[in-house]
C-alpha atoms as a PDB file:
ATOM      1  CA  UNK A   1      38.643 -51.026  55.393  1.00  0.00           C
ATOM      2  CA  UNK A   2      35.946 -53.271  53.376  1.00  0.00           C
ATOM      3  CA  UNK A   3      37.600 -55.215  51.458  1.00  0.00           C
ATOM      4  CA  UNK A   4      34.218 -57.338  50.890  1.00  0.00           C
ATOM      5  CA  UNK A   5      32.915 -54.724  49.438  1.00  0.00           C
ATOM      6  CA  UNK A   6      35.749 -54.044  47.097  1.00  0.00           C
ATOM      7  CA  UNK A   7      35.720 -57.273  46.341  1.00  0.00           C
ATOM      8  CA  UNK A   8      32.021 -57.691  45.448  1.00  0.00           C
ATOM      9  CA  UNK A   9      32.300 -54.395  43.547  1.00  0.00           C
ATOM     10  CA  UNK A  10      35.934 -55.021  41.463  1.00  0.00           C
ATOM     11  CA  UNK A  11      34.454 -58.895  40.689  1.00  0.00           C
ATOM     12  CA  UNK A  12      31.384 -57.346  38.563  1.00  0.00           C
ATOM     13  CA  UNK A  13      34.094 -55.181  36.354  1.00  0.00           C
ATOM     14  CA  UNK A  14      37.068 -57.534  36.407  1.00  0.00           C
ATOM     15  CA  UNK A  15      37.635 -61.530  36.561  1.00  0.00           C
ATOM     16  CA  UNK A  16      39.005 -63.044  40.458  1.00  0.00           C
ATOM     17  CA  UNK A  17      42.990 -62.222  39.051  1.00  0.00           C
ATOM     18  CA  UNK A  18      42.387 -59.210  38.577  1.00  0.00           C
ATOM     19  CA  UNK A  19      40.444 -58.144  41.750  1.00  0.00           C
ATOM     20  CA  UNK A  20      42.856 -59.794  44.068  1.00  0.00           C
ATOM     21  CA  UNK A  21      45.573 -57.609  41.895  1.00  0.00           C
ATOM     22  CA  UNK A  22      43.737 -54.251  42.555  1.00  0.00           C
ATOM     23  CA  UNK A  23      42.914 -54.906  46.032  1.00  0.00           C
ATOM     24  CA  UNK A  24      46.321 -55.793  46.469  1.00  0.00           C
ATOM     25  CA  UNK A  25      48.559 -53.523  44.187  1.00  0.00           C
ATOM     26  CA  UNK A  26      46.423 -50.618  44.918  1.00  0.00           C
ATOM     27  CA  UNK A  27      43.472 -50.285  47.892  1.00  0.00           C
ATOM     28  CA  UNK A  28      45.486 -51.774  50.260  1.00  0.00           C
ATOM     29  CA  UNK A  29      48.091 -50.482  49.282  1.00  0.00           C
ATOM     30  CA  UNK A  30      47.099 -46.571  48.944  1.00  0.00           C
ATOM     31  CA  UNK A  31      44.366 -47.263  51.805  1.00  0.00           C
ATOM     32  CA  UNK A  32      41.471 -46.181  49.755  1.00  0.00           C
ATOM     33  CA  UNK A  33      37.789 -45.519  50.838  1.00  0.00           C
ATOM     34  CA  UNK A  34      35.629 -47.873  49.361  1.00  0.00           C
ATOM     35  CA  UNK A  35      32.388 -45.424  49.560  1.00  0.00           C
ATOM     36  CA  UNK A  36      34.633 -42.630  47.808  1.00  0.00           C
ATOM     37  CA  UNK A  37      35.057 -44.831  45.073  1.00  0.00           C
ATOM     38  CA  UNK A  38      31.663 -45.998  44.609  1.00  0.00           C
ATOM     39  CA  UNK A  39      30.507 -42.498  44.737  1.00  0.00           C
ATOM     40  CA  UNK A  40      32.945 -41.856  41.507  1.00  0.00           C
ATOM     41  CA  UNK A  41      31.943 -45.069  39.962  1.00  0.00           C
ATOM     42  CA  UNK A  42      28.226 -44.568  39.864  1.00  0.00           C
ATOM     43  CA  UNK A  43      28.955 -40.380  38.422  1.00  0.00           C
ATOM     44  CA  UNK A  44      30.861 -42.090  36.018  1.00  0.00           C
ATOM     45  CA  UNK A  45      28.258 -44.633  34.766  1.00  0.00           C
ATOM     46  CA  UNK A  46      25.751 -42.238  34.963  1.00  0.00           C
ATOM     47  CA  UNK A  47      28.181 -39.859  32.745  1.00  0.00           C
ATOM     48  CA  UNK A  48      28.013 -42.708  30.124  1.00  0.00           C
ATOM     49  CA  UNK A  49      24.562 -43.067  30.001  1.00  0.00           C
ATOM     50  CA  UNK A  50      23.592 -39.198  29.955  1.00  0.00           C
ATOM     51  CA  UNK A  51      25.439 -36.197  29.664  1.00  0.00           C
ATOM     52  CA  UNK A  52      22.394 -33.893  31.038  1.00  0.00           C
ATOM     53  CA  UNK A  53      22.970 -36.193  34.036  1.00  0.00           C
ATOM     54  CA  UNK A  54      26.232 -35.751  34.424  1.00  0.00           C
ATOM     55  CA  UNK A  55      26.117 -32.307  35.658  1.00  0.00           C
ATOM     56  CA  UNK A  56      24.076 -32.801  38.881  1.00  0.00           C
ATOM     57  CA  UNK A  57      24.976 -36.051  39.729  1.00  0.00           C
ATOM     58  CA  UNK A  58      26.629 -37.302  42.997  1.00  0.00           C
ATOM     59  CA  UNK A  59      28.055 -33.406  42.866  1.00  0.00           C
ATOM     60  CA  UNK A  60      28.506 -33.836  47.037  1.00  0.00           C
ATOM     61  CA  UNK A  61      29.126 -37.785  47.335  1.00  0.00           C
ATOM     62  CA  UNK A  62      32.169 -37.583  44.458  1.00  0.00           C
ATOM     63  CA  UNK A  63      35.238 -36.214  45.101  1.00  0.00           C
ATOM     64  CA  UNK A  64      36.157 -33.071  43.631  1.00  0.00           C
ATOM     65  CA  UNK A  65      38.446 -34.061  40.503  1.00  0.00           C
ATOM     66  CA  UNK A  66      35.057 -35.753  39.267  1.00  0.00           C
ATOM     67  CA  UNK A  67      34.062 -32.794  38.205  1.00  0.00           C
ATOM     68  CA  UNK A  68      36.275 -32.312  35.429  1.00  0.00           C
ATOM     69  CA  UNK A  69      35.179 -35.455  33.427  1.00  0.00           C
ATOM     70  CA  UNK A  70      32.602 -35.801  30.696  1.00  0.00           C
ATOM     71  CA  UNK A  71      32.163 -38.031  28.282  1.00  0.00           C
ATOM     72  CA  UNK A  72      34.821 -36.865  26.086  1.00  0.00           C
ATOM     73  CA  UNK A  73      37.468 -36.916  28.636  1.00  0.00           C
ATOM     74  CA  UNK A  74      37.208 -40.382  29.577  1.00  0.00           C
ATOM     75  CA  UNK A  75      39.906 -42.019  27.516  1.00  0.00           C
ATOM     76  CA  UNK A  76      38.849 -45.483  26.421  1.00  0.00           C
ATOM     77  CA  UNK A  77      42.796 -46.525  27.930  1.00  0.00           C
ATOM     78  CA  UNK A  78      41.980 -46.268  31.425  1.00  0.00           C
ATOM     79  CA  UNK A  79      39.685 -48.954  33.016  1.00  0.00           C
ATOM     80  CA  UNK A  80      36.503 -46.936  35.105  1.00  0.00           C
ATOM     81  CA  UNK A  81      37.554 -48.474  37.981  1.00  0.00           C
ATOM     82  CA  UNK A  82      41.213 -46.153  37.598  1.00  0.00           C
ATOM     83  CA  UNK A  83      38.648 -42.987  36.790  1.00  0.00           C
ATOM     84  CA  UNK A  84      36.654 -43.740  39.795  1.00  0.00           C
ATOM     85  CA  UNK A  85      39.351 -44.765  42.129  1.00  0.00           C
ATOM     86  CA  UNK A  86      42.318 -41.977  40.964  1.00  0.00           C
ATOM     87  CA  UNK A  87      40.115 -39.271  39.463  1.00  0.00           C
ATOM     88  CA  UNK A  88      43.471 -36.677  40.580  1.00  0.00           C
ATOM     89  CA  UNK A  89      46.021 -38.760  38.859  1.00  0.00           C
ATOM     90  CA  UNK A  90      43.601 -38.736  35.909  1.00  0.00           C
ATOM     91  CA  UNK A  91      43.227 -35.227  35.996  1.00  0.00           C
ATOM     92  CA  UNK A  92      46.213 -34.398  36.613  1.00  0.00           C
ATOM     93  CA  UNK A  93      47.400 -36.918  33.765  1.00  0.00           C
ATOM     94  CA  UNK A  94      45.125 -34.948  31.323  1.00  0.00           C
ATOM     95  CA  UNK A  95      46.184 -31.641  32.220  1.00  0.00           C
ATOM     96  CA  UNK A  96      50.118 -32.707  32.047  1.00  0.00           C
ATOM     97  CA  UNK A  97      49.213 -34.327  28.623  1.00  0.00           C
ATOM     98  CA  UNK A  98      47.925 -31.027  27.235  1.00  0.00           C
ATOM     99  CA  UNK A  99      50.566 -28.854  28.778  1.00  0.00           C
ATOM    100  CA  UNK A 100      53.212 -31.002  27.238  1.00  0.00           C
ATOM    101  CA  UNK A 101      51.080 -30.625  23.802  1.00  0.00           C
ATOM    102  CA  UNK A 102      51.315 -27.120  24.080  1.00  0.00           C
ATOM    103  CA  UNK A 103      55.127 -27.030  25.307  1.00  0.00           C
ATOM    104  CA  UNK A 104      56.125 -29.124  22.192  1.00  0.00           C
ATOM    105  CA  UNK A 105      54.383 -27.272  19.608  1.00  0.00           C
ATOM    106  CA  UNK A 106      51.819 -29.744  19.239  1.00  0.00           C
ATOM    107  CA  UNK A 107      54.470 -32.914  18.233  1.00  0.00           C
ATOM    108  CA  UNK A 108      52.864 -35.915  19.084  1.00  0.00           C
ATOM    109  CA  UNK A 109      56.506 -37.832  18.604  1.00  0.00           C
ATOM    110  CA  UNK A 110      57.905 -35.584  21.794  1.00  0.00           C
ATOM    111  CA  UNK A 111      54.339 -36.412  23.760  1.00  0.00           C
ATOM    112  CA  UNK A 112      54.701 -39.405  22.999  1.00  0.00           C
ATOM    113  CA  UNK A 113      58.546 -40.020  24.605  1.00  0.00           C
ATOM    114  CA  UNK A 114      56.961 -37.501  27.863  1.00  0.00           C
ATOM    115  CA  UNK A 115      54.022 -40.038  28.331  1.00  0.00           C
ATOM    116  CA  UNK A 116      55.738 -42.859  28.064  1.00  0.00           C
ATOM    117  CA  UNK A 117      58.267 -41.710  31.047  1.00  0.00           C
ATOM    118  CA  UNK A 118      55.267 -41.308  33.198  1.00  0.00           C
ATOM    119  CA  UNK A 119      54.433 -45.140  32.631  1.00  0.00           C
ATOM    120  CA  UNK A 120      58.176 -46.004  32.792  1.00  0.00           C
ATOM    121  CA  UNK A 121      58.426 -47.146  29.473  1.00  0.00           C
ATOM    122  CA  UNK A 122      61.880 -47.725  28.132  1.00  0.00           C
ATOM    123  CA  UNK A 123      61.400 -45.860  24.632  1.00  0.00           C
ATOM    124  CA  UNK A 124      64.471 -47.168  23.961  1.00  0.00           C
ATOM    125  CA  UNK A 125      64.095 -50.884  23.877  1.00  0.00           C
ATOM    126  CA  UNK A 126      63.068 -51.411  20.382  1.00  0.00           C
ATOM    127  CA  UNK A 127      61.347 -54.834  21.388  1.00  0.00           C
ATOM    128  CA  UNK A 128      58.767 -53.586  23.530  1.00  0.00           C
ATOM    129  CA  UNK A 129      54.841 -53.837  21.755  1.00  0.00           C
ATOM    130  CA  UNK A 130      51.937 -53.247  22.634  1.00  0.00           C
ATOM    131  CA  UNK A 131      50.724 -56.135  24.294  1.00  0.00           C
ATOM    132  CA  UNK A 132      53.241 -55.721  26.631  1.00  0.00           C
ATOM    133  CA  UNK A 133      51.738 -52.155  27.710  1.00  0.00           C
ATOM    134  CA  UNK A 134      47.795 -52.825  26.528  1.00  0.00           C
ATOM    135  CA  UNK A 135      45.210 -55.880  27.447  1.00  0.00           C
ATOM    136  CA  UNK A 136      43.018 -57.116  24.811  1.00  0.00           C
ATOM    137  CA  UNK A 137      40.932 -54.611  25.438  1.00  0.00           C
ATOM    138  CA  UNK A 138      42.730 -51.817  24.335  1.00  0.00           C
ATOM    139  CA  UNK A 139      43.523 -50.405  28.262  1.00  0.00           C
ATOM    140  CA  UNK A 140      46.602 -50.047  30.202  1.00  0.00           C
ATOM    141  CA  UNK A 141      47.986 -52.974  32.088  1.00  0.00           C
ATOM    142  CA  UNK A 142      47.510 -52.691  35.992  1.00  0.00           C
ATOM    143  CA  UNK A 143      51.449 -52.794  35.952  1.00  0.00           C
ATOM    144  CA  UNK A 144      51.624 -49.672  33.890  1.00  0.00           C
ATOM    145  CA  UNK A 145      48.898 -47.695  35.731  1.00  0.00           C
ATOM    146  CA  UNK A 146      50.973 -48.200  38.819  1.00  0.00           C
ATOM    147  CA  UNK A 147      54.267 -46.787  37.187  1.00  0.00           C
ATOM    148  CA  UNK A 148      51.788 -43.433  36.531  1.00  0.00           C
ATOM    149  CA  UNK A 149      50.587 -43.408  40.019  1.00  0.00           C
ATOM    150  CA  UNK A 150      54.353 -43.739  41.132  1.00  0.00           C
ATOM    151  CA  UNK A 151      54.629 -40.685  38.532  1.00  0.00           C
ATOM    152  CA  UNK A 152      51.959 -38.247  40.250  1.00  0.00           C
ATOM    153  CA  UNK A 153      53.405 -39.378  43.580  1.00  0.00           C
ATOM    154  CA  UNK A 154      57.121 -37.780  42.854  1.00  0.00           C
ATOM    155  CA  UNK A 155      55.514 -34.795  40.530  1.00  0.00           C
ATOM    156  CA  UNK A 156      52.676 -33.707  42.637  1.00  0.00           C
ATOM    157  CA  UNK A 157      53.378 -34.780  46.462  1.00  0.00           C
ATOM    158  CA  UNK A 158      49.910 -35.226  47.594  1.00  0.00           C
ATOM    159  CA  UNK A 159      47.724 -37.645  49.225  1.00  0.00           C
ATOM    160  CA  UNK A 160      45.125 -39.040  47.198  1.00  0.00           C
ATOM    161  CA  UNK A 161      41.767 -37.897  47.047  1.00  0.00           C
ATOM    162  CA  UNK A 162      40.033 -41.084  47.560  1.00  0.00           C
ATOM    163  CA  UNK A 163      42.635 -42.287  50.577  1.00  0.00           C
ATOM    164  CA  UNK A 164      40.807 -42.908  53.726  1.00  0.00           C
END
């Protein structure tokens, strides 16, 4: 596994905590293919920059999930690096969410409660905020994005797209 390059590549998006968090938490851990990821990564920078890119882009390096993202399904809670490196949970995430919608006549209250079972939030404890679930950047906590990977494990029962 290169973990130098995972390194070298996590260090430009996130600061040396971080890194060592995600290598740790969830590379290592999953055994994920660096050049999988990078492939995703640079389609999804290239997404931001220009959708007429987007469509042609990487098409063969990119694993297949990465085809379902544009620009307006990138949700602005999920760090790039999850996109790139979980593009099936993310998917998969987006098509639950909808389903759910749809299943609930379109209550956001009863979304609300499903989503927050994926990230193993205790709706219940009336303490919990925000901070405890966002960074100061508005995105999901590593923590939290490793309670919905533990999610798509038990629902879905597959291997990841970008394992090795």
């Amino acid at each position: 596994m290169k973990i130098n390059n995972w390194k070298h590549k996590l260090s430009q998006l996130l600061d040396e905590n971080q890194t060592d968090e995600i290598i740790n938490n969830f590379v290592l851990k999953h055994q994920l293919d660096f050049n999988k990821f990078e492939a995703n990564f640079e389609k999804l920078r290239k997404t931001e920059k220009s959708i007429a890119n987007f469509w042609g882009v990487n098409k063969s390096a990119s694993t297949p999930s990465m085809d379902y993202f544009n620009p307006g399904r990138i949700a602005p809670a999920f760090p790039l690096w999850f996109y790139a490196t979980y593009p099936d949970v993310m998917q998969w995430f987006h098509k639950y969410q909808k389903k759910i919608m749809r299943s609930n006549n379109y209550n956001e209250e009863k979304m609300s409660l499903e989503m927050a079972k994926l990230f193993n939030i205790d709706t219940s404890d009336k303490t919990i905020t925000k901070n405890e679930i966002f960074d100061k950047n508005g995105q999901y906590f590593p923590s939290m994005l490793e309670n919905l990977i533990e999610s798509y494990i038990k629902m879905v029962k597959k291997d990841f797209e970008t394992s090795l």
